[in-house]
N, C-alpha and C. Protein backbone atom coordinates (compact mmCIF):
# COMPACT_ATOMS: atom_id res chain seq x y z
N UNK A 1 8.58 -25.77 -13.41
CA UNK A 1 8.53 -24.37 -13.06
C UNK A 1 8.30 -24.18 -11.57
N UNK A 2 7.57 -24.68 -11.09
CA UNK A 2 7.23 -24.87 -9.58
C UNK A 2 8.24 -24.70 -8.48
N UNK A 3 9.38 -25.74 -9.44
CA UNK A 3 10.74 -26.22 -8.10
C UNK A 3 11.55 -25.41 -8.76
N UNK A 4 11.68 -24.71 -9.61
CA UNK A 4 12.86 -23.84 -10.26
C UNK A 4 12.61 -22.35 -9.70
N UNK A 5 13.31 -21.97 -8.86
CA UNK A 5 13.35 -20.71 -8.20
C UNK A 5 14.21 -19.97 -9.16
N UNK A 6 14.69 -19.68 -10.11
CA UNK A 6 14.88 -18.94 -11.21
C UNK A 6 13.60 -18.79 -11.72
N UNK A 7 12.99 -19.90 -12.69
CA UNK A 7 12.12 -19.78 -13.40
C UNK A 7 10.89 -18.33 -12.67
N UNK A 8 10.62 -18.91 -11.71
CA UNK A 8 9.87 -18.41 -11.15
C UNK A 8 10.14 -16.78 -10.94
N UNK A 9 11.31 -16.05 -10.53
CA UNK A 9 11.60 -14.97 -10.65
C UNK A 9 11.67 -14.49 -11.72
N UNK A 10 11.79 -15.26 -13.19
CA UNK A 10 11.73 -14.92 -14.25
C UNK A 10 10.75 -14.69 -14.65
N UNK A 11 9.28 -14.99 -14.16
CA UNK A 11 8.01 -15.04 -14.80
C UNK A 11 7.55 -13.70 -14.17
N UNK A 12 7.98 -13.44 -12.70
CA UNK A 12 7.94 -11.85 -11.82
C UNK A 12 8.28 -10.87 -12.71
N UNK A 13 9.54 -10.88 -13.30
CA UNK A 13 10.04 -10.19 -13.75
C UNK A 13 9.79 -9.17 -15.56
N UNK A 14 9.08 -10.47 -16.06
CA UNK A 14 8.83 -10.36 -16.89
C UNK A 14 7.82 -9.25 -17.26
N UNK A 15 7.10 -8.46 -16.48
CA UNK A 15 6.13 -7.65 -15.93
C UNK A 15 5.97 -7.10 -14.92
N UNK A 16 5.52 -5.86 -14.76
CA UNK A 16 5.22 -5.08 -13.83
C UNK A 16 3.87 -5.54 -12.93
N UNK A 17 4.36 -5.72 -11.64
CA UNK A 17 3.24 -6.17 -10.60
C UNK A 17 2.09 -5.37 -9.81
N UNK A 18 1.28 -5.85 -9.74
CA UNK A 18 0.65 -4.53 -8.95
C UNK A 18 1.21 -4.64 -7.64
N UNK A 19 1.19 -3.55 -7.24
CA UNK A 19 1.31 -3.17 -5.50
C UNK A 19 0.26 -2.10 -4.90
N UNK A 20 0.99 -2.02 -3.75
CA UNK A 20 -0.83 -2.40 -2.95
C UNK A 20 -0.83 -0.83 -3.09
N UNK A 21 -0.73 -0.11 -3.22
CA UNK A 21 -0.82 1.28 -3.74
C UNK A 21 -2.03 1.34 -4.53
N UNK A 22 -1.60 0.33 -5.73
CA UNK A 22 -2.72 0.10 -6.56
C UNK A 22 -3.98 -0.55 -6.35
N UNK A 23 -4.04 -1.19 -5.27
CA UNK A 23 -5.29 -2.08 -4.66
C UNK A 23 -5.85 -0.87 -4.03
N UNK A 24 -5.20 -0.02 -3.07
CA UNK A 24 -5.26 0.81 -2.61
C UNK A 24 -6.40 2.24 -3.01
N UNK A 25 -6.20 2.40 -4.16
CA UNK A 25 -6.34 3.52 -4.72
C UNK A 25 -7.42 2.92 -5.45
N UNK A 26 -7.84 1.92 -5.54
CA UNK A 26 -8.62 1.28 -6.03
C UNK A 26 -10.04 1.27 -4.93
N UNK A 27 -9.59 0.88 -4.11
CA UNK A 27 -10.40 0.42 -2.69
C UNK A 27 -11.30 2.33 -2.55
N UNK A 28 -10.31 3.14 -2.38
CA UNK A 28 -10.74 4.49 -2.37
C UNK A 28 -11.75 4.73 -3.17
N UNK A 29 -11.39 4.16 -4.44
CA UNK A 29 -12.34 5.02 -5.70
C UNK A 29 -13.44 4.17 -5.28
N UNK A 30 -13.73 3.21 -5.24
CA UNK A 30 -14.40 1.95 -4.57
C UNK A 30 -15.57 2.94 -3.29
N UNK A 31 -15.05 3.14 -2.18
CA UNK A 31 -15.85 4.14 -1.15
C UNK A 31 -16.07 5.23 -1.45
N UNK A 32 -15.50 6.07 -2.36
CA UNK A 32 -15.76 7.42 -2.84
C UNK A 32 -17.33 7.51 -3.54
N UNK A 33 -17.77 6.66 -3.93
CA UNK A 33 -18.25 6.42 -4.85
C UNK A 33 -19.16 6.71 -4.37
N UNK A 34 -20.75 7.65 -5.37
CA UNK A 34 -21.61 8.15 -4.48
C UNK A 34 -23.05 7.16 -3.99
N UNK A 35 -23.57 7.59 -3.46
CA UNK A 35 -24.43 6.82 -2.80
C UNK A 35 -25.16 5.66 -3.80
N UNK A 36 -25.72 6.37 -4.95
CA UNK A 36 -26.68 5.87 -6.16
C UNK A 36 -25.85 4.85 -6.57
N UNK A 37 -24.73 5.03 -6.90
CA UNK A 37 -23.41 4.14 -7.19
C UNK A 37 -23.52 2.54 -7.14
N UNK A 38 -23.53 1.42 -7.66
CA UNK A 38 -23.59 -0.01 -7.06
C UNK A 38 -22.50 -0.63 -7.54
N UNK A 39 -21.28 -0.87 -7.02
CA UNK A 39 -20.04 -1.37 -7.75
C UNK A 39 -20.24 -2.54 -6.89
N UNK A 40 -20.87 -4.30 -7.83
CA UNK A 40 -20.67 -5.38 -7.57
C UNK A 40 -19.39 -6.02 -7.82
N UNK A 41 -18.89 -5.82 -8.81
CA UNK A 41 -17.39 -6.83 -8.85
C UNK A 41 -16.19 -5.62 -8.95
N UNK A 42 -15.30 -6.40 -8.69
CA UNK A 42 -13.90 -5.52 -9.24
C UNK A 42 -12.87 -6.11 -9.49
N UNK A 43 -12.42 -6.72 -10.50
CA UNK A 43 -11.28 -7.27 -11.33
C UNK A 43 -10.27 -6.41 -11.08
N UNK A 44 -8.64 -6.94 -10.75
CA UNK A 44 -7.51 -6.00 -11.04
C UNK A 44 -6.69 -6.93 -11.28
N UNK A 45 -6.30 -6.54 -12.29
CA UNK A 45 -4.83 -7.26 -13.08
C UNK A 45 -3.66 -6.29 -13.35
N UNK A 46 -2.86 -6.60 -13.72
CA UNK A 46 -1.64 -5.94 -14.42
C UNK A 46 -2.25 -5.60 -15.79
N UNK A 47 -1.73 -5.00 -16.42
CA UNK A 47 -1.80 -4.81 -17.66
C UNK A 47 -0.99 -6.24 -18.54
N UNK A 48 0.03 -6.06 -17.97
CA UNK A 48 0.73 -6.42 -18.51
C UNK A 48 0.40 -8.20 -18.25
N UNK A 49 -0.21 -8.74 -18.15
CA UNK A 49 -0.47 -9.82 -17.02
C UNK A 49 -0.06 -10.96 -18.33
N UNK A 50 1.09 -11.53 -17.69
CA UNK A 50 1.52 -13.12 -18.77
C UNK A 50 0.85 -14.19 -18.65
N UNK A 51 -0.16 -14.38 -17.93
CA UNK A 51 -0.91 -15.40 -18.14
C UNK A 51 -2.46 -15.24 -17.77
């Protein structure tokens, strides 16, 4: 899978990716957030995520 540049676009494809829109909008809600607020981690995946 590694050296197969098909394969590999096939595994892209197979699902919707995040883009940075979505990191984005993330990062916002992230600083919006009010003072009392303590957001230690933040996981983002696809939904759709194949592996």
């Amino acid at each position: 899978m590694y050296n197969d540049e098909e394969k590999g676009n096939n595994l892209f494809t197979a699902f919707k990716c995040l883009q940075g829109e979505d990191i984005a909008r993330s990062v916002l809600h992230i600083i919006s957030s009010p003072a009392h607020v303590e957001i230690n981690d933040i996981i983002i995946r696809p939904t759709d995520e194949y592996f």
